[in-house]
PDB file of N, CA and C in Angstrom:
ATOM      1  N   UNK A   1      99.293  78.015  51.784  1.00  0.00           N
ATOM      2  CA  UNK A   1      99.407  76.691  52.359  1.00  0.00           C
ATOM      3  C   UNK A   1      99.412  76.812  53.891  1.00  0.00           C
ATOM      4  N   UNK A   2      98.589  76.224  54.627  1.00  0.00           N
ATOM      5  CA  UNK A   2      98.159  75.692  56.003  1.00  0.00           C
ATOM      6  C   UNK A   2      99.290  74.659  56.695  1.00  0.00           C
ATOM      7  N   UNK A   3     100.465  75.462  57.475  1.00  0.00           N
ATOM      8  CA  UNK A   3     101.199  74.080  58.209  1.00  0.00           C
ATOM      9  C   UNK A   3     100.313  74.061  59.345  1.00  0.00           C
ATOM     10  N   UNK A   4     100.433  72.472  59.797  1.00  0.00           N
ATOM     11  CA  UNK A   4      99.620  72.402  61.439  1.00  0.00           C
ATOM     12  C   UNK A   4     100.374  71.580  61.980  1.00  0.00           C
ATOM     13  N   UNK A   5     100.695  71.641  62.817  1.00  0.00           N
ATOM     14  CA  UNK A   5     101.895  71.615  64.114  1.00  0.00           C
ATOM     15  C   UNK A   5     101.172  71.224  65.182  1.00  0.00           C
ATOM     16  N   UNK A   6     101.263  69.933  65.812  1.00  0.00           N
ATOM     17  CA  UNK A   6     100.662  68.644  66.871  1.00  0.00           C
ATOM     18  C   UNK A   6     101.923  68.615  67.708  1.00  0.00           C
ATOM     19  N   UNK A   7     101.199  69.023  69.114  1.00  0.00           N
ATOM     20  CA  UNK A   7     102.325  69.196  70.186  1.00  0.00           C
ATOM     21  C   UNK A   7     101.492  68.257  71.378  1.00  0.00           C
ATOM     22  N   UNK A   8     101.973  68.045  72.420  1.00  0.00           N
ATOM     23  CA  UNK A   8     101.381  67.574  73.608  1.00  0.00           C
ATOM     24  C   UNK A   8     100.655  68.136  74.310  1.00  0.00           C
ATOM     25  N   UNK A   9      99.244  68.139  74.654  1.00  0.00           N
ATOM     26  CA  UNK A   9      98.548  68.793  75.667  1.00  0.00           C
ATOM     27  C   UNK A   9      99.281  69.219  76.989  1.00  0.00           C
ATOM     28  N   UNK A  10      99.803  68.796  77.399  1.00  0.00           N
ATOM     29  CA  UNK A  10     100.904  69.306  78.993  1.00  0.00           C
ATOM     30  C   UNK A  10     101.531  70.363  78.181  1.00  0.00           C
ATOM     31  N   UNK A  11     102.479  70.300  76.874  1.00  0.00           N
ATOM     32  CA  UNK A  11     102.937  71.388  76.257  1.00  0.00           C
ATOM     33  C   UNK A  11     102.068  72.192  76.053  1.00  0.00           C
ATOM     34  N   UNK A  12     101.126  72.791  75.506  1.00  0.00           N
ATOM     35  CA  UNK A  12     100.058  73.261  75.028  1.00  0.00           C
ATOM     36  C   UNK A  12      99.397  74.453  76.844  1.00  0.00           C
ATOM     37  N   UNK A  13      99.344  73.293  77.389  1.00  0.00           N
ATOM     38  CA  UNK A  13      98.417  73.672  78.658  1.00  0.00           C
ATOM     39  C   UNK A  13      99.995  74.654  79.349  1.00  0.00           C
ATOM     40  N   UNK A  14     101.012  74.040  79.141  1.00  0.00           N
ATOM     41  CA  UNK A  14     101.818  75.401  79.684  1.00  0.00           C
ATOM     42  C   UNK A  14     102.487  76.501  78.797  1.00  0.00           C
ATOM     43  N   UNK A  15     102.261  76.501  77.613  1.00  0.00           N
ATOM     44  CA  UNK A  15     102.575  77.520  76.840  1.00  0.00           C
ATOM     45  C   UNK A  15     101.552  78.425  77.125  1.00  0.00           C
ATOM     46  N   UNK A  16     100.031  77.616  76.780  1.00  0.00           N
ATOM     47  CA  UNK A  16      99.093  78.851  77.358  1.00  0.00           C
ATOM     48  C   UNK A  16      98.604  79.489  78.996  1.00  0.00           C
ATOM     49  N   UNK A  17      99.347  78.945  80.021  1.00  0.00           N
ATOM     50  CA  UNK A  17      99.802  79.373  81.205  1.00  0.00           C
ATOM     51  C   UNK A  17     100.490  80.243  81.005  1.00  0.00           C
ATOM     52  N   UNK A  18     101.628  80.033  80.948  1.00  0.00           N
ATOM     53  CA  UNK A  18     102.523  80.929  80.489  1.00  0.00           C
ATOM     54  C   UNK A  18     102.921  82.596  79.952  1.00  0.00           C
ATOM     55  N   UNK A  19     101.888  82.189  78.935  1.00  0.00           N
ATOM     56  CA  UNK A  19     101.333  83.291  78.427  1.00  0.00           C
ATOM     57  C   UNK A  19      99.970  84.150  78.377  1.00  0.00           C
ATOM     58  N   UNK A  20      99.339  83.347  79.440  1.00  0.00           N
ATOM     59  CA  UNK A  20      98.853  84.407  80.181  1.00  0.00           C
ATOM     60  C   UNK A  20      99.060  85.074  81.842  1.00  0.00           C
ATOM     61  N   UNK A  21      99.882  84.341  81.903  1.00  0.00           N
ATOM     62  CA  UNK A  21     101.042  85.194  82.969  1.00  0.00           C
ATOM     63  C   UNK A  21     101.313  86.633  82.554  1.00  0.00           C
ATOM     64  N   UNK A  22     102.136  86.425  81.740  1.00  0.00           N
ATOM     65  CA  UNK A  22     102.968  87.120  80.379  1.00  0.00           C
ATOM     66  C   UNK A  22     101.908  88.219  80.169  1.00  0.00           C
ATOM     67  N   UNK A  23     100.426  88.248  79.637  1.00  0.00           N
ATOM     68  CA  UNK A  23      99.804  89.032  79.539  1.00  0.00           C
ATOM     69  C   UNK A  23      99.203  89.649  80.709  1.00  0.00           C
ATOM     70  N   UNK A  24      99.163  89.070  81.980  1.00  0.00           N
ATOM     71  CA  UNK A  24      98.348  89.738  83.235  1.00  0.00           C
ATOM     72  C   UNK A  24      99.729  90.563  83.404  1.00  0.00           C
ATOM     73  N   UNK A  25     101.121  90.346  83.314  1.00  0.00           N
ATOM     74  CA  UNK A  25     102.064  90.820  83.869  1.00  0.00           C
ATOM     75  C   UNK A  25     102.000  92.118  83.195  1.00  0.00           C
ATOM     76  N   UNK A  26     101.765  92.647  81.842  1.00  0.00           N
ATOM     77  CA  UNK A  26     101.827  93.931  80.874  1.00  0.00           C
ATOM     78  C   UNK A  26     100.600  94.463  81.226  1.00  0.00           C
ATOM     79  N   UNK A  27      99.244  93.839  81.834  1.00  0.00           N
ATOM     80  CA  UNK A  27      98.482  94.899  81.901  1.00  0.00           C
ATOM     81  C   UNK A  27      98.787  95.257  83.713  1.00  0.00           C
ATOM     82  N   UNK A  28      99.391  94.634  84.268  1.00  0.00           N
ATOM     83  CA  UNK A  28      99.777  95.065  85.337  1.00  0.00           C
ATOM     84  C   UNK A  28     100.743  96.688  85.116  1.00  0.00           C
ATOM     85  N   UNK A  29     101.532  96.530  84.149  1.00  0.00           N
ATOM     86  CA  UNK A  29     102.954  97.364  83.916  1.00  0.00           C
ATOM     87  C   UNK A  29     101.836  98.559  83.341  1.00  0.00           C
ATOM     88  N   UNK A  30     101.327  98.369  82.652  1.00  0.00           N
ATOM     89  CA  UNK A  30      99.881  99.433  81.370  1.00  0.00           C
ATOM     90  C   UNK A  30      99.368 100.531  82.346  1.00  0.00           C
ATOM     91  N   UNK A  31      98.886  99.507  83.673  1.00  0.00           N
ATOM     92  CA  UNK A  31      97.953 100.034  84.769  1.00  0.00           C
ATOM     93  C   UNK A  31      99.124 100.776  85.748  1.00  0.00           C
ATOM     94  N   UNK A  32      99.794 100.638  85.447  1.00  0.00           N
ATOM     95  CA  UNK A  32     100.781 101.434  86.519  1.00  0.00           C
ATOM     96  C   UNK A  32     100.874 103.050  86.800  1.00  0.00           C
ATOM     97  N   UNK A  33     101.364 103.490  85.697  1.00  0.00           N
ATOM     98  CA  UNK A  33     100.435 105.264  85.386  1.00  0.00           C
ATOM     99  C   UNK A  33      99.605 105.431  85.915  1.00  0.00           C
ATOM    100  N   UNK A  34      98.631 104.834  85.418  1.00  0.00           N
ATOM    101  CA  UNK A  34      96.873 105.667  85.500  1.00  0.00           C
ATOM    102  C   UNK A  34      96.927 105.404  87.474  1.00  0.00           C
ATOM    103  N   UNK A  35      97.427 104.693  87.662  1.00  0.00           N
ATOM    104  CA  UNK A  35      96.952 104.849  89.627  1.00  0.00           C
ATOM    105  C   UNK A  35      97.672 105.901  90.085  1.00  0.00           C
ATOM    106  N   UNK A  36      98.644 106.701  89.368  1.00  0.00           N
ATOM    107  CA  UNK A  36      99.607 107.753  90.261  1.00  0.00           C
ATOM    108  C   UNK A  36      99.161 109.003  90.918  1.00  0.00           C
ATOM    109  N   UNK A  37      99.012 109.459  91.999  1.00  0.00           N
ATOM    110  CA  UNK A  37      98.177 110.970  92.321  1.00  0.00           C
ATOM    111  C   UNK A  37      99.328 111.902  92.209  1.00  0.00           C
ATOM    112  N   UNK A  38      99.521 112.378  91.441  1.00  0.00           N
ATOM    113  CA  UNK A  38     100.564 113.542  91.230  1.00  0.00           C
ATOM    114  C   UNK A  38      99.539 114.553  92.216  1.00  0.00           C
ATOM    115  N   UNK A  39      99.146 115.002  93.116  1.00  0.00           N
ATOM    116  CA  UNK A  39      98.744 115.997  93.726  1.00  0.00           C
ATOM    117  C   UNK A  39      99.673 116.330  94.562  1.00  0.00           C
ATOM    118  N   UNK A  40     100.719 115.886  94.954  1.00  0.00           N
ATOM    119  CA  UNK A  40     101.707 115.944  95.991  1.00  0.00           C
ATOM    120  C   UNK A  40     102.883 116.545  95.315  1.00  0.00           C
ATOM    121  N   UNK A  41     102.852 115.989  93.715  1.00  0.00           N
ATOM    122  CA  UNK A  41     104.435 116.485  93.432  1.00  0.00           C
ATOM    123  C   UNK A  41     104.209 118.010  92.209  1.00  0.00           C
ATOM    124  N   UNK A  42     105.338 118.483  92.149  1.00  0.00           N
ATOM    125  CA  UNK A  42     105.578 119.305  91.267  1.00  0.00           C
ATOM    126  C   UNK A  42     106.292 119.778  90.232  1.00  0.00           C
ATOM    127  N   UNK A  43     105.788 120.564  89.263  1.00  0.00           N
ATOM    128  CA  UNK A  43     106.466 120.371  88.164  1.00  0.00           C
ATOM    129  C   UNK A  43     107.922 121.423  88.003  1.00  0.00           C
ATOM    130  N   UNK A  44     108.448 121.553  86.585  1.00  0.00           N
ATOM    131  CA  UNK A  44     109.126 122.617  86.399  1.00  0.00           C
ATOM    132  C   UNK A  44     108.894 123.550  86.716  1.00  0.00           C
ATOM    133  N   UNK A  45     107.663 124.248  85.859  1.00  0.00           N
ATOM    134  CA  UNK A  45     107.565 125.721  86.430  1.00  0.00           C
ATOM    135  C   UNK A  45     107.089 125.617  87.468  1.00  0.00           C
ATOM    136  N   UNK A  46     106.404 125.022  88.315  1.00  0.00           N
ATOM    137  CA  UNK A  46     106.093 124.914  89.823  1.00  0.00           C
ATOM    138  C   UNK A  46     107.676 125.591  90.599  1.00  0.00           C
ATOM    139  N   UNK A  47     108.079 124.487  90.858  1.00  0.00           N
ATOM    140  CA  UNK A  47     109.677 124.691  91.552  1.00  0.00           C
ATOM    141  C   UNK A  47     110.446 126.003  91.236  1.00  0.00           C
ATOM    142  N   UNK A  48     110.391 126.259  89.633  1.00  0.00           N
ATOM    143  CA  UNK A  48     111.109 127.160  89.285  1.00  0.00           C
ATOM    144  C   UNK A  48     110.258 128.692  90.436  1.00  0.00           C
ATOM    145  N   UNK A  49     109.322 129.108  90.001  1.00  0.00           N
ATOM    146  CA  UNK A  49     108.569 129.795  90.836  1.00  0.00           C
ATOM    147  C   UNK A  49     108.658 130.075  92.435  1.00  0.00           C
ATOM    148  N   UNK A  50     108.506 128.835  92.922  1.00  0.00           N
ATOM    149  CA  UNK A  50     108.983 128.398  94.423  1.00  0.00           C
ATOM    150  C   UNK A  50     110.228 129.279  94.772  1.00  0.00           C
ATOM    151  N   UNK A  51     111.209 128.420  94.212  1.00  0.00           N
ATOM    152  CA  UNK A  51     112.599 128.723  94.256  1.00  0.00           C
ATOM    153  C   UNK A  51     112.859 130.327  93.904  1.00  0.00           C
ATOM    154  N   UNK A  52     112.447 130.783  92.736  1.00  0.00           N
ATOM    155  CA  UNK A  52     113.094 132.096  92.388  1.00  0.00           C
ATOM    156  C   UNK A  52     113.978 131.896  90.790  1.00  0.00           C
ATOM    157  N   UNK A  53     113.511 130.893  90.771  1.00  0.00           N
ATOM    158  CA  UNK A  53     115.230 130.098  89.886  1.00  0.00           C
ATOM    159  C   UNK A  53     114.831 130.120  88.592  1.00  0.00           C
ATOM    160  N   UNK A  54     115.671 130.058  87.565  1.00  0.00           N
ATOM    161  CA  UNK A  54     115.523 130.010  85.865  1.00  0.00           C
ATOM    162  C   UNK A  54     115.113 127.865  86.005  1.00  0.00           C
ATOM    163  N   UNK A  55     114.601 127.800  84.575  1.00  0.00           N
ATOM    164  CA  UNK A  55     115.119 126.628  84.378  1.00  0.00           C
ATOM    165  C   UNK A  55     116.608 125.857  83.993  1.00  0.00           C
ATOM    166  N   UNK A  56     117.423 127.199  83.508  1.00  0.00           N
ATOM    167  CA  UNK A  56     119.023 126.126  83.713  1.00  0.00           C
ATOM    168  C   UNK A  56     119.493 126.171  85.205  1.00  0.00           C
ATOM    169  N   UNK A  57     118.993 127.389  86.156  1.00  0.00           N
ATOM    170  CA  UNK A  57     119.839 126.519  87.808  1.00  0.00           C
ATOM    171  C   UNK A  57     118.661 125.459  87.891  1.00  0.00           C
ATOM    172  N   UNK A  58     117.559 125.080  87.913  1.00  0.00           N
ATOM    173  CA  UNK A  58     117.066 123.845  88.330  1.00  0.00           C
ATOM    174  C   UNK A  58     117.608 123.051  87.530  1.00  0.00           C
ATOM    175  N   UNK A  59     117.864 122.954  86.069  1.00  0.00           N
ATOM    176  CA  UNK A  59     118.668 121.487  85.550  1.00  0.00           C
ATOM    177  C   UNK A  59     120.235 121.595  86.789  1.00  0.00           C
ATOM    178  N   UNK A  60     120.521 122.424  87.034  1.00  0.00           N
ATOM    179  CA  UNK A  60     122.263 122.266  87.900  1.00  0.00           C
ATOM    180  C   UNK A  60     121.488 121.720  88.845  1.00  0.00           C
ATOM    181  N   UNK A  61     120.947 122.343  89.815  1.00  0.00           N
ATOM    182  CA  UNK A  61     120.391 121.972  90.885  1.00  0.00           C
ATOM    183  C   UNK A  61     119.879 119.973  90.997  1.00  0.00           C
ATOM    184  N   UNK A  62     119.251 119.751  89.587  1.00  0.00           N
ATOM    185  CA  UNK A  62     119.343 117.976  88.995  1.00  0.00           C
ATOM    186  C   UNK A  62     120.033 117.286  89.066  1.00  0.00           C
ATOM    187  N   UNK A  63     121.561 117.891  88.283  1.00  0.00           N
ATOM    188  CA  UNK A  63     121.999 117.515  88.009  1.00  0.00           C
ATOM    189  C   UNK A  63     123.429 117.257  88.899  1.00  0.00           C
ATOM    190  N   UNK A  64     123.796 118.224  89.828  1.00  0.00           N
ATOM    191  CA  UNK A  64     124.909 117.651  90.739  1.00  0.00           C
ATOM    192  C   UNK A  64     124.271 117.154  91.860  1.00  0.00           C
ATOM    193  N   UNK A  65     123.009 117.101  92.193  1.00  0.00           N
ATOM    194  CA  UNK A  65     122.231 116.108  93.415  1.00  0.00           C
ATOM    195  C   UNK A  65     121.857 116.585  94.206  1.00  0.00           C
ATOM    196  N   UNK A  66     121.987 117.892  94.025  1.00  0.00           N
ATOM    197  CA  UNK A  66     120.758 119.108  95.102  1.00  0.00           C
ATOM    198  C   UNK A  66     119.678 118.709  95.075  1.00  0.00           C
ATOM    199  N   UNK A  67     118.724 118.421  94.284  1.00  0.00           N
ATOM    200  CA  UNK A  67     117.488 118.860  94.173  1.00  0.00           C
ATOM    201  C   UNK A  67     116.909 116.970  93.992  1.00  0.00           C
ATOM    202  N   UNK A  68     116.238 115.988  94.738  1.00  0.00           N
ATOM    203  CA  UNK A  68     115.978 114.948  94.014  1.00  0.00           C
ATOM    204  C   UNK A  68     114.863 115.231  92.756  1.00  0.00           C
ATOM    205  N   UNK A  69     114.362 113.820  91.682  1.00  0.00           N
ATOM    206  CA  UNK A  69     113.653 114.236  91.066  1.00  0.00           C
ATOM    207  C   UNK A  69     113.063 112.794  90.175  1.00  0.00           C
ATOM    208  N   UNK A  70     111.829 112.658  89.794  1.00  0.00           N
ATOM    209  CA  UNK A  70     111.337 111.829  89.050  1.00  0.00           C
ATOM    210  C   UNK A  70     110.729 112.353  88.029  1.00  0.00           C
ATOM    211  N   UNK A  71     111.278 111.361  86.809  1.00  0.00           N
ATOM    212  CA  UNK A  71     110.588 111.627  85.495  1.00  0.00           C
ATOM    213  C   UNK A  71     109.648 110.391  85.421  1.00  0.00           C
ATOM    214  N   UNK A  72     108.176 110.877  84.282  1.00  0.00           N
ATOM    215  CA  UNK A  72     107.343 110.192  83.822  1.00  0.00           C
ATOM    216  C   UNK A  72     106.901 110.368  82.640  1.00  0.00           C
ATOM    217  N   UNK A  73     107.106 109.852  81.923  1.00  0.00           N
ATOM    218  CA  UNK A  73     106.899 110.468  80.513  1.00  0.00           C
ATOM    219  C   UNK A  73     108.086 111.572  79.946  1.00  0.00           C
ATOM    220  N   UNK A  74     108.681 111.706  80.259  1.00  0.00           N
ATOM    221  CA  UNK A  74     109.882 112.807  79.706  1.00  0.00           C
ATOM    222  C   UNK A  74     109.216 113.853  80.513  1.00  0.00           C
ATOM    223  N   UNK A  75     108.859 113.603  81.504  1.00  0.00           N
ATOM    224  CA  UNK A  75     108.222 115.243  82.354  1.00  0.00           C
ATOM    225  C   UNK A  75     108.707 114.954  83.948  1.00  0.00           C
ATOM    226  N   UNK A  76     109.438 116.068  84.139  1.00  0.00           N
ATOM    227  CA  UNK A  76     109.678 115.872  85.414  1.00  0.00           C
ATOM    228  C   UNK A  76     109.030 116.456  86.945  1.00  0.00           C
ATOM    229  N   UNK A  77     109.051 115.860  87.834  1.00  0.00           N
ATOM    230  CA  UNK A  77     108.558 116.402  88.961  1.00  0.00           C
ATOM    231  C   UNK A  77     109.258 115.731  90.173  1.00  0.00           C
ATOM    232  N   UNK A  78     108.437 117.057  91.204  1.00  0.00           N
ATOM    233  CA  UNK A  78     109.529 117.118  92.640  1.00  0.00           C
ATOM    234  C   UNK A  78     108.065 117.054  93.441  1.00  0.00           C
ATOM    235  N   UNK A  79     109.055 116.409  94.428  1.00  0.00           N
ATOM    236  CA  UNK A  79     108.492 116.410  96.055  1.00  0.00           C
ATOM    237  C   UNK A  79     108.312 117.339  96.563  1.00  0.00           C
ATOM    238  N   UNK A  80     107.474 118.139  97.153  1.00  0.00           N
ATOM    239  CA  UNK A  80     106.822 119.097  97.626  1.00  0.00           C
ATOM    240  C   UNK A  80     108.487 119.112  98.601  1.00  0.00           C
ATOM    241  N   UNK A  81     108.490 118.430  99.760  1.00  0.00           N
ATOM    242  CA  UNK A  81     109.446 118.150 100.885  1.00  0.00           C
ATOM    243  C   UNK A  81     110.829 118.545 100.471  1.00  0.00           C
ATOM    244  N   UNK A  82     111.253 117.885  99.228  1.00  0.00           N
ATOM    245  CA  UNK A  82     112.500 117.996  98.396  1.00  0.00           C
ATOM    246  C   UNK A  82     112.435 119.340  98.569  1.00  0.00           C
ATOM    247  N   UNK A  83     112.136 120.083  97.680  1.00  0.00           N
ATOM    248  CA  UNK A  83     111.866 121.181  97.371  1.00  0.00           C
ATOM    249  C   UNK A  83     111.754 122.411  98.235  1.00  0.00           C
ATOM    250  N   UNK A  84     111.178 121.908  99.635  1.00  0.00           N
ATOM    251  CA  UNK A  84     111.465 122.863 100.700  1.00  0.00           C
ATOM    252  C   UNK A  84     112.479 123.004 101.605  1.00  0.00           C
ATOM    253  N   UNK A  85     113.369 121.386 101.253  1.00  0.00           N
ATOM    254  CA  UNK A  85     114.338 121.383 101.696  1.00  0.00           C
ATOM    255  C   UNK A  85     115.851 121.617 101.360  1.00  0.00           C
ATOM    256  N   UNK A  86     115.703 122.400  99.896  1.00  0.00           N
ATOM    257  CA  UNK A  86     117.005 123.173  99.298  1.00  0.00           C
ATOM    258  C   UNK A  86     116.527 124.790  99.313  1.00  0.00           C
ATOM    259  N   UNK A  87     115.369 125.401  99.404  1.00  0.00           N
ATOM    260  CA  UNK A  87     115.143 126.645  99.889  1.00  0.00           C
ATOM    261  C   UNK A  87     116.732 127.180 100.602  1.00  0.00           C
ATOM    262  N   UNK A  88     117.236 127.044 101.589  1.00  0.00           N
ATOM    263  CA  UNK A  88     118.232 127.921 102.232  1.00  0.00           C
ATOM    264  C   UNK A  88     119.169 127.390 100.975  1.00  0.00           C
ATOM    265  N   UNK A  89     119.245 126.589 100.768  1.00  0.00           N
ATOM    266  CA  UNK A  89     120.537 126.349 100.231  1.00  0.00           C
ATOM    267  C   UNK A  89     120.948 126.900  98.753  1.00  0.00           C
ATOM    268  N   UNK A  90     119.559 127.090  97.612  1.00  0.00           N
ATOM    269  CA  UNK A  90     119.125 128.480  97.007  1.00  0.00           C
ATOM    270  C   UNK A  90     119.616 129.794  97.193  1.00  0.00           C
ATOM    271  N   UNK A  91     118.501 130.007  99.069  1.00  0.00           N
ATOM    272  CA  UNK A  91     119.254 131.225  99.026  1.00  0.00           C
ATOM    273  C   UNK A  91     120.648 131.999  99.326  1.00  0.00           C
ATOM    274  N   UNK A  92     121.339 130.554  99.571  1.00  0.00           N
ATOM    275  CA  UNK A  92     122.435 131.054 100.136  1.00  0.00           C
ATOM    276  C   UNK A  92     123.599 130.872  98.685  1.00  0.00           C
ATOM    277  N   UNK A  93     124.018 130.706  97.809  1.00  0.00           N
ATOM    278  CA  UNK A  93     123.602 130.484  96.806  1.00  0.00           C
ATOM    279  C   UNK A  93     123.734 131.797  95.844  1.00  0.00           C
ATOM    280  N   UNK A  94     122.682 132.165  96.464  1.00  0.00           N
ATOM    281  CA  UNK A  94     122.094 133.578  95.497  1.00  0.00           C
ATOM    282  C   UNK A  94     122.995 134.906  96.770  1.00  0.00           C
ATOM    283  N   UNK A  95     123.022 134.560  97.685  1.00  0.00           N
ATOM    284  CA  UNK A  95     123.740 135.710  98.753  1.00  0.00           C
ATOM    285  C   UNK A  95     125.403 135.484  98.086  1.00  0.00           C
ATOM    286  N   UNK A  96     125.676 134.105  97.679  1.00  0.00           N
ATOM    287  CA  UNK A  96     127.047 133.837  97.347  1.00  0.00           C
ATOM    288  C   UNK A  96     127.471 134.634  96.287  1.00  0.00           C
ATOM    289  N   UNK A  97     126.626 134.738  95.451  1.00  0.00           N
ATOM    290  CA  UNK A  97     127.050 134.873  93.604  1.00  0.00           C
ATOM    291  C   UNK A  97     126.728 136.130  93.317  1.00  0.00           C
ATOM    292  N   UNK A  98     126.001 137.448  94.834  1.00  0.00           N
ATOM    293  CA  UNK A  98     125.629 138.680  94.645  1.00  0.00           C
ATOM    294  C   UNK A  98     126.721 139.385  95.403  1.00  0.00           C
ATOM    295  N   UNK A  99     127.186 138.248  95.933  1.00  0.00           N
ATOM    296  CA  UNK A  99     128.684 138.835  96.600  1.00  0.00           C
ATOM    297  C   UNK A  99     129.817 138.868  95.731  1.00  0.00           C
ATOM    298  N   UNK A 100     129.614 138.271  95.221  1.00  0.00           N
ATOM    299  CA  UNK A 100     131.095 137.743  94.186  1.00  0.00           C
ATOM    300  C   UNK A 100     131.181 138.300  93.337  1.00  0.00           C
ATOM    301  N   UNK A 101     129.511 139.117  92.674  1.00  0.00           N
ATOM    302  CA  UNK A 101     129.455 139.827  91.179  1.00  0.00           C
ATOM    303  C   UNK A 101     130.350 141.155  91.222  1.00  0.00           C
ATOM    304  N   UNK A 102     131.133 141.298  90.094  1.00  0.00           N
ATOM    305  CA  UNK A 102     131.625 142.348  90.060  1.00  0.00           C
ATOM    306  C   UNK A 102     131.259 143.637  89.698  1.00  0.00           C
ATOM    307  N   UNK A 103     131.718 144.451  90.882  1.00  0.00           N
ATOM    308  CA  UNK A 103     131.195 146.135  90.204  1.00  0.00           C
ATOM    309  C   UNK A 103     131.658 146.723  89.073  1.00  0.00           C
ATOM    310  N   UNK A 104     130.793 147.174  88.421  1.00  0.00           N
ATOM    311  CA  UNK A 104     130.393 148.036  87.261  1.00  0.00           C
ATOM    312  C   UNK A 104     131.245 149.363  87.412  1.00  0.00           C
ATOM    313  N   UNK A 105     131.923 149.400  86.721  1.00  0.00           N
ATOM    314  CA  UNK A 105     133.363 150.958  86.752  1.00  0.00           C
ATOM    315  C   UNK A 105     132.698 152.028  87.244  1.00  0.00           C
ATOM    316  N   UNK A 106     131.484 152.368  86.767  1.00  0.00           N
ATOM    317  CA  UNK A 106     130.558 153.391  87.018  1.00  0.00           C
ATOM    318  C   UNK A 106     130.492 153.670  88.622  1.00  0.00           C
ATOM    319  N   UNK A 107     130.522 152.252  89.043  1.00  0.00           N
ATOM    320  CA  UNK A 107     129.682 152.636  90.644  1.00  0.00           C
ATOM    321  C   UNK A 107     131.444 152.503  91.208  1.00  0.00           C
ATOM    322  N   UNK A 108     132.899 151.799  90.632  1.00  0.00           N
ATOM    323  CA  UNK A 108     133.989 152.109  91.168  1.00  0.00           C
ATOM    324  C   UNK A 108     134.376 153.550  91.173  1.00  0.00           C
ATOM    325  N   UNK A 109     134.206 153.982  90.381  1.00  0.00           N
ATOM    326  CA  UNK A 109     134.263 155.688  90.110  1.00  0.00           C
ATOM    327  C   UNK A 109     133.986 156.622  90.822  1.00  0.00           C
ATOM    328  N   UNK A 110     132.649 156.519  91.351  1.00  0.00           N
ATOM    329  CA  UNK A 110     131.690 157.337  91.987  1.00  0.00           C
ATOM    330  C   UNK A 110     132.249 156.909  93.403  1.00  0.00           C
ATOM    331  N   UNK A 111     132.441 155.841  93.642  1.00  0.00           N
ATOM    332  CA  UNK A 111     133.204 155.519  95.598  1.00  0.00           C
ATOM    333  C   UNK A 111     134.376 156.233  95.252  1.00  0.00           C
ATOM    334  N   UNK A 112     135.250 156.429  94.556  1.00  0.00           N
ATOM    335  CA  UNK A 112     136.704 156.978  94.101  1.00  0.00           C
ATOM    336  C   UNK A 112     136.332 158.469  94.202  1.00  0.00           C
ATOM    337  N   UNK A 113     135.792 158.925  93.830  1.00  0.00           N
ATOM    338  CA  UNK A 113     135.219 160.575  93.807  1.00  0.00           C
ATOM    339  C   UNK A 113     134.599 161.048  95.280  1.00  0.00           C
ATOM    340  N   UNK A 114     134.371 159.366  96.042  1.00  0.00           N
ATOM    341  CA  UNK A 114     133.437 160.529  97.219  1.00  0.00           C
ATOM    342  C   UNK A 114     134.632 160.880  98.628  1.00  0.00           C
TER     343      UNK A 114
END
């Protein structure tokens, strides 16, 4: 069974305004991706490489606000700039945590003997 439903032309003429608003607005949102030049930014293993770093210090590095970062698709990438601008702070970092590591009995032993 066929219902048919008689509305007012002014109604009519702005529902279908309306909705094609509504539709220019989603292929606006659709088209948004495809214009992006990722040539500038970089990925995980990019950075990781750069840096020296595993992928769990770059999630730390994410995640307490060292490092900025944008996702697209569940994939993330960095600013070339970002990225050159936690370099010292990496390596200092890595000078911190090679200082702090503890010696191995072996090599306490051998200073004890000389």
């Amino acid at each position: 069974m066929i219902e048919i439903v008689n509305i007012e032309k002014t109604a009519y003429d702005k529902f279908v305004g309306q909705f094609e608003g509504f539709v220019k607005k989603m292929t606006e949102m659709g088209n948004r991706g495809t214009n992006k030049c990722l040539g500038d930014w970089l990925d995980n293993d990019e950075v990781c490489r750069i840096l020296k770093i595993s992928k769990r210090t770059l999630q730390t590095l994410r995640d307490n606000g060292t490092l900025a970062y944008s996702q697209i698709s569940h994939k993330t990438y960095y600013k070339q700039e970002d990225v050159q601008s936690v370099i010292d702070i990496v390596k200092d970092r890595k000078k911190d945590a090679a200082w702090r590591k503890p010696r191995k009995k072996s090599e306490s032993k051998d200073k004890k003997s000389v």
